[in-house]
Protein backbone atom coordinates (compact mmCIF):
# COMPACT_ATOMS: atom_id res chain seq x y z
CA UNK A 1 -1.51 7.91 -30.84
CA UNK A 2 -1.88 10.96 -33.17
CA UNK A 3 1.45 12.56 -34.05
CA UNK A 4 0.29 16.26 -33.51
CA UNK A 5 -0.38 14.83 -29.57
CA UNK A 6 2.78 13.19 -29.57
CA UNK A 7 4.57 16.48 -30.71
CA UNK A 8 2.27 18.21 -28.01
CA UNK A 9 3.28 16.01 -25.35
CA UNK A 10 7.24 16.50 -26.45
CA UNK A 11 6.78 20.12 -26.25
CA UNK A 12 5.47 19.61 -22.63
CA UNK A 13 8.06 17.49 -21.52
CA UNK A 14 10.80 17.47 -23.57
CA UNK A 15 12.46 14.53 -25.79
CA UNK A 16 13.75 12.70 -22.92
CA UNK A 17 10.55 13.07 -20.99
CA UNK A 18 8.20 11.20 -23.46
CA UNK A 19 8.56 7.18 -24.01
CA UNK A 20 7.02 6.03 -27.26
CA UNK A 21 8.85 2.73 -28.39
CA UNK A 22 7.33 -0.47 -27.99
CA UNK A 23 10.09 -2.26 -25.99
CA UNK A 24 10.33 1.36 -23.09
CA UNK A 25 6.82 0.94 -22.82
CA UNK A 26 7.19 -2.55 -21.47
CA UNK A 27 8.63 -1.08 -18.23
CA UNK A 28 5.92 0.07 -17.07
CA UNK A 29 2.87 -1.81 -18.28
CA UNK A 30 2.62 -3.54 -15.07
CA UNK A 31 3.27 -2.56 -11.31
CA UNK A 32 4.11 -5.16 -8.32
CA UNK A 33 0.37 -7.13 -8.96
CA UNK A 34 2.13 -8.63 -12.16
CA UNK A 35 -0.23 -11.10 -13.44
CA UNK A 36 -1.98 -7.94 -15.16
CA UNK A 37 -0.37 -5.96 -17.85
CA UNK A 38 -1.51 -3.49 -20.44
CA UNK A 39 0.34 -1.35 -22.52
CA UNK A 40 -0.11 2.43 -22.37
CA UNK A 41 0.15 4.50 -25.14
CA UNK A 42 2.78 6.74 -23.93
CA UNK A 43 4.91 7.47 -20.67
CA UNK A 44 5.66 11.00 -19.87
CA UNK A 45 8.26 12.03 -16.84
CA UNK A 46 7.70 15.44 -16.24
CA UNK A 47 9.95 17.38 -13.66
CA UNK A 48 7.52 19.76 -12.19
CA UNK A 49 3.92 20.93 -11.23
CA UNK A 50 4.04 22.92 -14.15
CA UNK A 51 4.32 20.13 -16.80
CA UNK A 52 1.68 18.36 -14.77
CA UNK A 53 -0.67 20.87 -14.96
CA UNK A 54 0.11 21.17 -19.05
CA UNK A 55 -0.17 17.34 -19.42
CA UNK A 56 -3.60 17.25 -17.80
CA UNK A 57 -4.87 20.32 -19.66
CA UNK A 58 -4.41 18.19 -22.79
CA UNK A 59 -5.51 15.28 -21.59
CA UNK A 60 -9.01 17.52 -20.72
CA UNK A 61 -9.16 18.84 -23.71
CA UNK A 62 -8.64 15.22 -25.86
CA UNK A 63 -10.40 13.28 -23.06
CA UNK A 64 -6.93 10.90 -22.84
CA UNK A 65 -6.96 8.76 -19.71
CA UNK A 66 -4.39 8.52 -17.87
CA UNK A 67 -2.53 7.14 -14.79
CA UNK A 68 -0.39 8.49 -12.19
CA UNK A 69 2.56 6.42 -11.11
CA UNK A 70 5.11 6.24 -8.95
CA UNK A 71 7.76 3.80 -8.42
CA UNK A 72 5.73 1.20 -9.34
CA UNK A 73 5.52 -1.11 -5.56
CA UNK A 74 1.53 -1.34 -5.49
CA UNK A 75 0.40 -4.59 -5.26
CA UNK A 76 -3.42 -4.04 -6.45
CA UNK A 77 -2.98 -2.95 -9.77
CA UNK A 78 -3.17 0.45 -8.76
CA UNK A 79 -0.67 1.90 -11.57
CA UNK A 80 -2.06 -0.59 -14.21
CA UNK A 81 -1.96 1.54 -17.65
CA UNK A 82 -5.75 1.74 -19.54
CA UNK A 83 -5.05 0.41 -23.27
CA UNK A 84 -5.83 4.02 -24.87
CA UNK A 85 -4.37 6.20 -22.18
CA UNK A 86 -0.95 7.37 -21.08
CA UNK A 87 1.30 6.74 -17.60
CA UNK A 88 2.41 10.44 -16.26
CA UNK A 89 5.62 8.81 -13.87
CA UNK A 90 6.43 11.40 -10.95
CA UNK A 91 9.61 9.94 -10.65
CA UNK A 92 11.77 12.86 -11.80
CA UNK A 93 10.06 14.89 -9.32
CA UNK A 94 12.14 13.80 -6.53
CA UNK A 95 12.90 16.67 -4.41
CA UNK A 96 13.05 17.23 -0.86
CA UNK A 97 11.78 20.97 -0.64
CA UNK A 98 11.60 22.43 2.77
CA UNK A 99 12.78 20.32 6.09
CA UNK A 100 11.07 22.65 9.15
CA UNK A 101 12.73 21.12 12.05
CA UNK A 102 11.26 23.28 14.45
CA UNK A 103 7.35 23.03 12.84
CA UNK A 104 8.16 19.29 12.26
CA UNK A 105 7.13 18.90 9.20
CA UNK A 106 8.93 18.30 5.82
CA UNK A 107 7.77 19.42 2.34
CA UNK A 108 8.60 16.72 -0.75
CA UNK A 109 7.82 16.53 -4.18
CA UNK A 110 5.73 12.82 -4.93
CA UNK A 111 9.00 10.81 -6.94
CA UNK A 112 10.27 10.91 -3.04
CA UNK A 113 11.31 7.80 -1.68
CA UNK A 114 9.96 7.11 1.44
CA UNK A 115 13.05 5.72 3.46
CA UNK A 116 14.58 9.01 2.18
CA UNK A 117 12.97 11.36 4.36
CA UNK A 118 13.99 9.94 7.14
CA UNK A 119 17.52 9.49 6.57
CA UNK A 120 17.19 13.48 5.85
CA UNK A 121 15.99 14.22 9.53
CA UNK A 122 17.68 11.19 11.36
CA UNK A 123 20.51 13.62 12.25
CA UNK A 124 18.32 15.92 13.69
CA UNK A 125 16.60 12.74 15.72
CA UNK A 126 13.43 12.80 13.62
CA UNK A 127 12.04 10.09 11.29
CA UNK A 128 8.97 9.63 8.93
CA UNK A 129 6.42 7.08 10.41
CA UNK A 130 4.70 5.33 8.07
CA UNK A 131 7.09 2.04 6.73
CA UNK A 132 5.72 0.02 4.31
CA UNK A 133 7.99 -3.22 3.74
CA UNK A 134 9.09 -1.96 0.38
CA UNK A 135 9.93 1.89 2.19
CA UNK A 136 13.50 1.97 0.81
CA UNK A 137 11.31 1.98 -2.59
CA UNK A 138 8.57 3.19 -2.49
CA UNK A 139 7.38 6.76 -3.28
CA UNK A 140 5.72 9.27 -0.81
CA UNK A 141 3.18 9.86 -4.26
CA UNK A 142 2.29 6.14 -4.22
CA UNK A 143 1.82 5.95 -0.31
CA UNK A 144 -0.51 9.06 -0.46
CA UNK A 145 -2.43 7.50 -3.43
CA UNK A 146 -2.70 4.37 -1.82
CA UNK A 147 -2.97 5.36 2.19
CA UNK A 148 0.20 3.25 3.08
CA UNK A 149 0.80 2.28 6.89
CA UNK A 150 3.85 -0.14 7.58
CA UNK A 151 4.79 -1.98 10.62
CA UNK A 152 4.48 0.96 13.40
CA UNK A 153 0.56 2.15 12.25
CA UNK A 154 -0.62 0.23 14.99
CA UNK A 155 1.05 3.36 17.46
CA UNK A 156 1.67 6.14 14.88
CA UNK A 157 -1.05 6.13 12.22
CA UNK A 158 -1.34 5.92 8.57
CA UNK A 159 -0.08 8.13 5.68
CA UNK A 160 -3.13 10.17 6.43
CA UNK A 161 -1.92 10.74 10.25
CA UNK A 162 1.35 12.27 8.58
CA UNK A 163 0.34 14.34 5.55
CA UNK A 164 -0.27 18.14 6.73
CA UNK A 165 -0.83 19.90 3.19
CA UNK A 166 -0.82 18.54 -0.29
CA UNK A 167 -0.32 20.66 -3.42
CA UNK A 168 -2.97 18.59 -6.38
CA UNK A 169 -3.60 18.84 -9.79
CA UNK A 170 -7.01 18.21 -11.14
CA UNK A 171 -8.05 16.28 -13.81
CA UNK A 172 -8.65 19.42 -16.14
CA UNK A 173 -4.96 21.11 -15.06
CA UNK A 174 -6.23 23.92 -12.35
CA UNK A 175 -4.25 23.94 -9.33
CA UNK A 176 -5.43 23.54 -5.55
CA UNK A 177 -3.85 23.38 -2.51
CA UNK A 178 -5.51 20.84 0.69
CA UNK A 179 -4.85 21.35 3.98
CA UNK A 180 -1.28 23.10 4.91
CA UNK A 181 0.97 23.86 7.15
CA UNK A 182 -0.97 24.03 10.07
CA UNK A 183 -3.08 21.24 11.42
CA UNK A 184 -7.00 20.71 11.43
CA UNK A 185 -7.40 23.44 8.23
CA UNK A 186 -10.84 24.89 8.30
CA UNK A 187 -13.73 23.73 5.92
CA UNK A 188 -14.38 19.90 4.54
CA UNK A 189 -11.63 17.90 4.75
CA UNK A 190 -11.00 17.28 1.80
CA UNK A 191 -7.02 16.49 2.56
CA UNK A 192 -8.94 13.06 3.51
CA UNK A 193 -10.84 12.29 1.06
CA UNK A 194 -7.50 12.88 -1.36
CA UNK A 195 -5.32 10.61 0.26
CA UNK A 196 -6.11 6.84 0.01
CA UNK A 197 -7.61 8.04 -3.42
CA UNK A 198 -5.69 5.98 -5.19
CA UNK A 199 -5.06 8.37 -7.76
CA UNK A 200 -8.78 8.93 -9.27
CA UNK A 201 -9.38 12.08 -8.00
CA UNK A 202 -6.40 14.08 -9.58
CA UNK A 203 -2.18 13.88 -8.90
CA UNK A 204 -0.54 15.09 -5.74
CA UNK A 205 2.69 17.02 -6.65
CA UNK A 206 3.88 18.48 -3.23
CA UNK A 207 3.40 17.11 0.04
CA UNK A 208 3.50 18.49 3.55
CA UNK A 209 4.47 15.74 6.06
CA UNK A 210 4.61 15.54 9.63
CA UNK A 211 7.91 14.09 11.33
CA UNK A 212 8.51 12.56 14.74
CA UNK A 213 10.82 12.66 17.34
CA UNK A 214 12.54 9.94 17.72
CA UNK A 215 11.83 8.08 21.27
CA UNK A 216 14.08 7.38 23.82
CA UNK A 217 14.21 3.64 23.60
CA UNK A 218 13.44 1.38 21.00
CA UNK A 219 13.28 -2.88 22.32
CA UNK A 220 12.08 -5.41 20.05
CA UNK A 221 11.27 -8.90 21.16
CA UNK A 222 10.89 -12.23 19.25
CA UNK A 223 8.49 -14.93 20.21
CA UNK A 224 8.11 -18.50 18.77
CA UNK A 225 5.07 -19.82 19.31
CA UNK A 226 3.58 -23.50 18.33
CA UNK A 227 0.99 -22.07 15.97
CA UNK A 228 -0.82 -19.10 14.97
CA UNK A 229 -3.54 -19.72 17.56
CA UNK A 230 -1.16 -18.86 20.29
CA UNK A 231 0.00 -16.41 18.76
CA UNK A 232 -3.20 -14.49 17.98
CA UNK A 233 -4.16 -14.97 21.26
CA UNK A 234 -1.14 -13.23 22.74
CA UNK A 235 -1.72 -10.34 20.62
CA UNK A 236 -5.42 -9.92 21.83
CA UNK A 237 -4.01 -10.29 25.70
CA UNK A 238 -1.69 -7.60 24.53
CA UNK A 239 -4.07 -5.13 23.51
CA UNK A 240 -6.94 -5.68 26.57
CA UNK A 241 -3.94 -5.29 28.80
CA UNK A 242 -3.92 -1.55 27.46
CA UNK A 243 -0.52 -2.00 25.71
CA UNK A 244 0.23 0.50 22.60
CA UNK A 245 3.22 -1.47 20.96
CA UNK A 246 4.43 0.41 18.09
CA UNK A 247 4.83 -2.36 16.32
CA UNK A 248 3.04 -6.17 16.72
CA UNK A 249 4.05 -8.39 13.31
CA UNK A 250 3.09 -11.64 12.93
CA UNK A 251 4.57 -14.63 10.53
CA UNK A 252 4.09 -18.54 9.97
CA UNK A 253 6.29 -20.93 9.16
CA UNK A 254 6.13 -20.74 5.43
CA UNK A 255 7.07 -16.69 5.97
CA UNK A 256 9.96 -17.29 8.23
CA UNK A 257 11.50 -20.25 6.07
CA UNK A 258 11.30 -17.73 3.07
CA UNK A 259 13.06 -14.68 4.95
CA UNK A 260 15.23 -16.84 6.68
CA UNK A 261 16.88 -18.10 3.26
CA UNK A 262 17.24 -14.69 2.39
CA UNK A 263 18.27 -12.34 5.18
CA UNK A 264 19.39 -14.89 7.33
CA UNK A 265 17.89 -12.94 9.98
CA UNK A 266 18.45 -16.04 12.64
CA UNK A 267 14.62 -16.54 13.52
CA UNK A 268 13.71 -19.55 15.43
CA UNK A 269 11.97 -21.81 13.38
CA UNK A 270 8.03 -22.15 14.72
CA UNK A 271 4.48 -22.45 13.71
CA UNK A 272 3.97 -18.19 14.81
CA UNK A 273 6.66 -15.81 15.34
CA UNK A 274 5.69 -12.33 16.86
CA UNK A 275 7.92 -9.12 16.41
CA UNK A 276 6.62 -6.87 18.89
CA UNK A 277 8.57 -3.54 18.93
CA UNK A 278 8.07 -0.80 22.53
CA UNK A 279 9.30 2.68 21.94
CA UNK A 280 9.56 5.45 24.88
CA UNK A 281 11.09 6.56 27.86
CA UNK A 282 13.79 4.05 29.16
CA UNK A 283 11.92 2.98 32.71
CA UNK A 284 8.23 2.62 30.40
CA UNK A 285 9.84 0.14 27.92
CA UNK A 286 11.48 -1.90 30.06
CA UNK A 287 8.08 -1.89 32.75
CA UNK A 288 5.93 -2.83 29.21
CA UNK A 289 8.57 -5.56 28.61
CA UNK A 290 8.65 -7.62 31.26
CA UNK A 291 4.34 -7.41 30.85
CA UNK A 292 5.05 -8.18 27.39
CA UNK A 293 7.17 -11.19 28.06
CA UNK A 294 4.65 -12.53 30.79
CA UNK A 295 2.07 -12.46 28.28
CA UNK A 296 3.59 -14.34 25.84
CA UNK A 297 5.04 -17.48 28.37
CA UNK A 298 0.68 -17.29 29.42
CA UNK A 299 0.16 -18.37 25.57
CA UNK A 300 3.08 -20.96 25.38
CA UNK A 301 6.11 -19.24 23.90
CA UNK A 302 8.56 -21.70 23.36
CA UNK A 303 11.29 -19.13 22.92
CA UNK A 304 11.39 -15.89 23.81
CA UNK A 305 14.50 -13.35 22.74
CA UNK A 306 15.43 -9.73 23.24
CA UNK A 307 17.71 -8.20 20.05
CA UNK A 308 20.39 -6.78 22.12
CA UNK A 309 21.94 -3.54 19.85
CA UNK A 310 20.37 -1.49 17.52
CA UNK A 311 22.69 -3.56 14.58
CA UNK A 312 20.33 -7.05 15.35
CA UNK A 313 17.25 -4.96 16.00
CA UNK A 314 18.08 -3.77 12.42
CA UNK A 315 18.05 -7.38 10.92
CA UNK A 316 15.33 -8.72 12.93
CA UNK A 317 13.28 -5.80 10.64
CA UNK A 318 15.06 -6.48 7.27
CA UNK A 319 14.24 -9.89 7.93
CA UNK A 320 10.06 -8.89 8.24
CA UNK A 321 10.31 -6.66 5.87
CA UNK A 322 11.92 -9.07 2.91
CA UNK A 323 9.41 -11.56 3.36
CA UNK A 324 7.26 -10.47 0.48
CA UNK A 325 10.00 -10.83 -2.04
CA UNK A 326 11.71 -13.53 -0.28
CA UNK A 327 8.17 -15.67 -1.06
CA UNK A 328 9.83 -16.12 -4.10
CA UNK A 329 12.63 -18.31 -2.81
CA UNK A 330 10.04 -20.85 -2.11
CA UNK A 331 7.06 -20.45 -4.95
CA UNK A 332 7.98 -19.40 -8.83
CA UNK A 333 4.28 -16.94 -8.29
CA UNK A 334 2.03 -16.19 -5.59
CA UNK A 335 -0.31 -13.54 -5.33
CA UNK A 336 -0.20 -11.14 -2.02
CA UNK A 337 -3.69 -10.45 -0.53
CA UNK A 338 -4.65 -7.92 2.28
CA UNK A 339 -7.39 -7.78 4.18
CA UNK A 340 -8.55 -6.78 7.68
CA UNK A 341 -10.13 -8.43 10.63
CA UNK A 342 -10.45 -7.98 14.29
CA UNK A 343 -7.63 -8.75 16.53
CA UNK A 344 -10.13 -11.21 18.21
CA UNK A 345 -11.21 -13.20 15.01
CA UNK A 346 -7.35 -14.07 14.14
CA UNK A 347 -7.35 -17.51 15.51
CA UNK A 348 -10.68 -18.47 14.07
CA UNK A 349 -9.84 -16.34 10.25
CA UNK A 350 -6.23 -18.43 10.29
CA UNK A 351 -7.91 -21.74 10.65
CA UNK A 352 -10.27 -20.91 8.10
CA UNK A 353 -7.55 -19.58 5.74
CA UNK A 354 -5.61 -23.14 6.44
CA UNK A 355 -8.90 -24.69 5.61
CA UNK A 356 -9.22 -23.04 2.13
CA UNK A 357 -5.49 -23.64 1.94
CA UNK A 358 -6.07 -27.30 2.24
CA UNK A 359 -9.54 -27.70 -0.02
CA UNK A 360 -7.46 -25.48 -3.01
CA UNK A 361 -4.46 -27.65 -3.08
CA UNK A 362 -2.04 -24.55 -2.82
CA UNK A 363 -0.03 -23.33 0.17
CA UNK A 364 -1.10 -19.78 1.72
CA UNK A 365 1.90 -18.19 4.07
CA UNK A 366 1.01 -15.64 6.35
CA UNK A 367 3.11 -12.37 7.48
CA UNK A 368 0.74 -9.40 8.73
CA UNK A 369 0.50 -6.70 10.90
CA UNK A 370 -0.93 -8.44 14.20
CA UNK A 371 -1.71 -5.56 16.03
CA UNK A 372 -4.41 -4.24 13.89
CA UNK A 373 -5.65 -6.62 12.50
CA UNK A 374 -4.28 -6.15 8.65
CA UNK A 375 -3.44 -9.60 6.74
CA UNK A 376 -0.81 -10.03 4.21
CA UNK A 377 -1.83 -13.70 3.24
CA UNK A 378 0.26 -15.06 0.04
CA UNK A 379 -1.04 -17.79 -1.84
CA UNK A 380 1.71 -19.64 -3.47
CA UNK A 381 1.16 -20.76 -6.89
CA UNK A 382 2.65 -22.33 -9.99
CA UNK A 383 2.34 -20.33 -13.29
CA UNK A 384 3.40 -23.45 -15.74
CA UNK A 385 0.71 -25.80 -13.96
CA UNK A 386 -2.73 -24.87 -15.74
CA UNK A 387 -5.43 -24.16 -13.88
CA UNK A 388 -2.94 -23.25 -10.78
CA UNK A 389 -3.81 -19.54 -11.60
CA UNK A 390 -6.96 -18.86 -12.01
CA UNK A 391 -7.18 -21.39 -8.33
CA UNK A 392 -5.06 -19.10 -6.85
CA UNK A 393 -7.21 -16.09 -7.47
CA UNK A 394 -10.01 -17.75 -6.36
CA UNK A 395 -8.76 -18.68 -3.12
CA UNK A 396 -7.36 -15.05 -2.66
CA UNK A 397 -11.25 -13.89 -3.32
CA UNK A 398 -11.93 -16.40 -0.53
CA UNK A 399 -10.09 -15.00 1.40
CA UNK A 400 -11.42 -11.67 1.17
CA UNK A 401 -14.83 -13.14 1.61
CA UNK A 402 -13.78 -14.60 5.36
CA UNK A 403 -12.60 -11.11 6.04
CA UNK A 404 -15.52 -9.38 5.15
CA UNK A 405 -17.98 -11.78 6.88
CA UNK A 406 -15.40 -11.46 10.29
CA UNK A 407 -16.69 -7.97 10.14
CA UNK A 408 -13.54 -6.39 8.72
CA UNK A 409 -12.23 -4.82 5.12
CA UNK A 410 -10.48 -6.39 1.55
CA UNK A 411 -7.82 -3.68 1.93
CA UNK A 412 -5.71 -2.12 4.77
CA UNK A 413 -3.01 -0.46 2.95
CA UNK A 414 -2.37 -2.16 -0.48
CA UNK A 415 -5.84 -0.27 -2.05
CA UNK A 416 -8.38 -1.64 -4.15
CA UNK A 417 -7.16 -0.66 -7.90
CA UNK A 418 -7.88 -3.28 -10.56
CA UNK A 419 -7.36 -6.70 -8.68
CA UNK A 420 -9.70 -5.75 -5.84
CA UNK A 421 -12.31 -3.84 -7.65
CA UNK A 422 -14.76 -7.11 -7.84
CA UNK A 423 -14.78 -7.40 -4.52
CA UNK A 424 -16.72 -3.58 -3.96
CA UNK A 425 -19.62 -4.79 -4.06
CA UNK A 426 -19.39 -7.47 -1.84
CA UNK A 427 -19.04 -5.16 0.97
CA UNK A 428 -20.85 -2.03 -0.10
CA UNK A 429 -24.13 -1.72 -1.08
CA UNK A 430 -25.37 0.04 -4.39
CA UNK A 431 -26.23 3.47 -2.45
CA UNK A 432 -22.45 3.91 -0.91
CA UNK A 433 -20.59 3.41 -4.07
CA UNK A 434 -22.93 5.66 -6.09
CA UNK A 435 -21.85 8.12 -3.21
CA UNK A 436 -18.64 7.32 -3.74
CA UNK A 437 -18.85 7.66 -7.62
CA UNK A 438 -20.20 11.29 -7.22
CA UNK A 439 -17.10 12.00 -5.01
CA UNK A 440 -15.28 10.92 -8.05
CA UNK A 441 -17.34 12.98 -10.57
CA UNK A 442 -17.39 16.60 -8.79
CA UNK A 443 -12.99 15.70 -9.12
CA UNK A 444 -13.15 14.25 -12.23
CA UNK A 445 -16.42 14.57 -14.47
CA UNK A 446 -14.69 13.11 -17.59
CA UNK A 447 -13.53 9.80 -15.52
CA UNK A 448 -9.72 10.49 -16.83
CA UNK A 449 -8.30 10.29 -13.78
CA UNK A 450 -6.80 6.39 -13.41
CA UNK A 451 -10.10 5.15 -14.92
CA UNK A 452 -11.77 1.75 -14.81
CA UNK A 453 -10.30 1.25 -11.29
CA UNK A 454 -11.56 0.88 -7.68
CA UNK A 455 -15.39 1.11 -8.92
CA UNK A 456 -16.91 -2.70 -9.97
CA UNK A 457 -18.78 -1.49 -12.71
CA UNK A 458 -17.40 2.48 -13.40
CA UNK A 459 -19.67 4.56 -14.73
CA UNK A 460 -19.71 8.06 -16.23
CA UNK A 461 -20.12 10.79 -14.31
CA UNK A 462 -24.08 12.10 -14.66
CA UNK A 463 -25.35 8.24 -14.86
CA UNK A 464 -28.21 7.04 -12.52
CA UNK A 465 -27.41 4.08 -9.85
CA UNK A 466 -27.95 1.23 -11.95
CA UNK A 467 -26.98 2.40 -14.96
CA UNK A 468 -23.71 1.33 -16.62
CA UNK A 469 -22.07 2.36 -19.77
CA UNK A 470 -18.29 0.89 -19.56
CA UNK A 471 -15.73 3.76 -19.59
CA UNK A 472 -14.04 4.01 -23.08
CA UNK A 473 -11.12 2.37 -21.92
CA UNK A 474 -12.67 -0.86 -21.49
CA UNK A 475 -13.67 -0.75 -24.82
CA UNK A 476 -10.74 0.08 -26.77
CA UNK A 477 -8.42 -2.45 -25.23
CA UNK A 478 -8.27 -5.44 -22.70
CA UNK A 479 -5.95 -6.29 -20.25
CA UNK A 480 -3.33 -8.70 -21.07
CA UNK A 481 -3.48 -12.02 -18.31
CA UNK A 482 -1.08 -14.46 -18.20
């Protein structure tokens, strides 16, 4: 990069705000999807909306790519640095602003992590909704960019349900302000359309989010089940019954080996486990319950348990939530997938996930969110074996594939970013994603906002459908697979 920029960026940010040296640069040339890695250019860390805005100004003005991140969780790629661009990491910008107990709501800067803002309004009996797995990690930046849910979206919602306001920054520096304090603002909504963005339109640097009072009672049940047929089934019986769980999680016997070795979480050892979680007043939980429990002896339950204190209820969800990075107690790589289908199809998707499982050669473990549908399948691979890798993306395409033809969607909450992008235009035809693309251009005419991601073929702004010119970025460098 040219030294005058470099001294500009400094300026901006300050000596300890810029990261130039080969080895620093490292850190971040990669985020949780790790089999792709590029190398940015530069990583700034600015501390406020302020340095933002100066940042992107000069990125306008030099047309510099560049990519938002946050701490760096996302498992599509989302926060892979483009080979002539820069990273711009929010994590400095880690404030909790305003808590508004009586408005419920809570304002945060994007470097937030998300477990934090409920231990802030626990006290007060409040908590933040949305709980991705890696929520004691994650930032409330990333899971704005990327529309994160968790295990309780199947009762309380997405990020999207939760974010009131959102303070943004525009590709060309000028400031804007979506939605607010209040709820339903008046005009497009355009609050929408930013979150789940996955950082292409612009960078969120304050958020208004909603907070929830906590419910009465809280009971979470396990049930072992032979297989994921019964399982599936249960959860379908669940939902016609007109049952809102808060939470319905689902994991094979792969999953549950892996989590066991780690947490030690003391889950019976079956082909399907279900977590299912009931929140609300005292005499409705324990009504729901015993329904709950009937269901799942209908579907053959071969053990059915109650956590009896908050402390086991605690570890039954450490247990769930570990299973991601506990996979790697079992497999030196594996690549996390996650796509949606409807509750009805999952005993018919499962066996044809098994089926791929079996024609590939490599073992696929399973731990989703049952209630709605959204599949976390892993496939387990080995790195040193050749030929295991490039299988094991294939088979996660596969799987993709079976979701889309189910009639569902190749992401529920991880985004599409750079691993998923390929996959587009398997489930949208030419007309939506030029719509989409314009979306992206009236943000972002110069495409320097996270470029080269979620589009299959990204164009510049101004181009006809059809017509594709690859985005400078593509040119200058490759990414690095291994």
């Amino acid at each position: 990069m040219d030294a005058h920029l470099l001294d500009e960026l400094r300026q901006i940010v300050g000596p300890r705000g810029l990261i130039t040296s080969h080895e620093e640069l490292h850190t971040y040339d990669t985020d949780a999807l790790t089999n792709i890695r590029v190398l940015p250019q530069a990583v700034l860390l600015p501390s406020s909306t302020e340095q933002v805005q100066a940042i992107l100004r000069l990125c306008h003005r030099e047309r510099l790519p560049f990519v938002a991140r946050g701490a760096g969780t996302g498992l599509s790629g989302g926060a892979l640095p483009v080979a002539d661009g820069i990273v711009i990491s929010l994590a400095r910008m880690n404030r909790i602003l305003e808590v508004d107990l009586p408005n419920a709501r809570v304002t945060v800067e994007p470097g937030v992590i998300n477990l934090d803002v409920t231990a802030r309004v626990a006290p007060q009996d409040y908590f933040y909704a949305p709980d991705p797995s890696s929520q004691s990690i994650c930032s409330i930046g990333g899971n704005v960019a990327e529309n994160s849910g968790g295990a309780h979206c199947l009762k309380y919602g997405f990020t999207t349900t939760h974010v009131l306001g959102l303070e943004v920054v525009l590709p060309d520096g000028t400031l804007i302000h979506l939605g607010g304090k209040t709820l339903d603002a008046p005009g497009y909504d355009l609050l929408g359309v930013f979150v789940g963005s996955e950082g292409t339109l612009g960078i969120a640097t304050k958020m208004i989010l909603r907070i929830v009072k906590r419910p009465e009672c809280v009971q979470t049940l396990l049930a072992a089940f032979p297989s994921t047929n019964e399982a599936g089934a249960a959860v379908s019986s669940m939902i016609a019954a007109g049952m809102l769980p808060s939470a319905i999680e689902m994991m094979d016997r792969l999953s549950i080996q892996a989590s066991e070795a780690a947490v030690h979480a003391n889950y019976p050892m079956c082909g399907a486990l279900l977590l299912v979680e009931l929140d609300g007043p005292v005499a409705e939980v324990a009504a729901l319950m015993a329904d709950v429990n009937k269901i799942c002896r209908e579907h053959a339950a071969e053990e059915i348990r109650l956590a009896q204190s908050d402390t086991e209820r605690a570890l039954v969800w450490k247990g769930r939530k570990a299973a991601f990075a506990a996979m790697g107690r079992i497999s030196p790589n594996y690549i996390v997938q996650d796509g949606v289908i409807p509750r009805t199809a999952l005993p018919r998707v499962m066996s044809e996930i098994d089926q791929l499982s079996q024609e590939a050669g490599l073992r696929v473990a399973n731990v989703f969110h049952a209630g709605d549908g959204n599949l976390h399948p892993m496939v387990l691979y080995d790195q040193r074996i050749p030929g295991q890798e490039h299988a094991a993306e294939a088979l996660s395409s596969k799987i993709l594939e079976i979701c889309i033809a189910a009639g569902g969607s190749i992401t529920g909450e991880h985004g599409v970013g750079e691993d998923k992008k390929k996959m587009m235009s398997k489930m949208f035809a030419e007309p939506d994603l030029a719509t989409m693309q314009r979306v992206r251009c009236a943000f972002d005419p110069y495409n320097l906002s996270n470029p080269t991601k979620v589009f299959p073929t990204p164009r510049l702004c101004g181009e006809k459908p059809g017509e594709y010119k690859p985005h400078p970025a593509e040119i200058s460098g490759s990414a690095d697979r291994f």
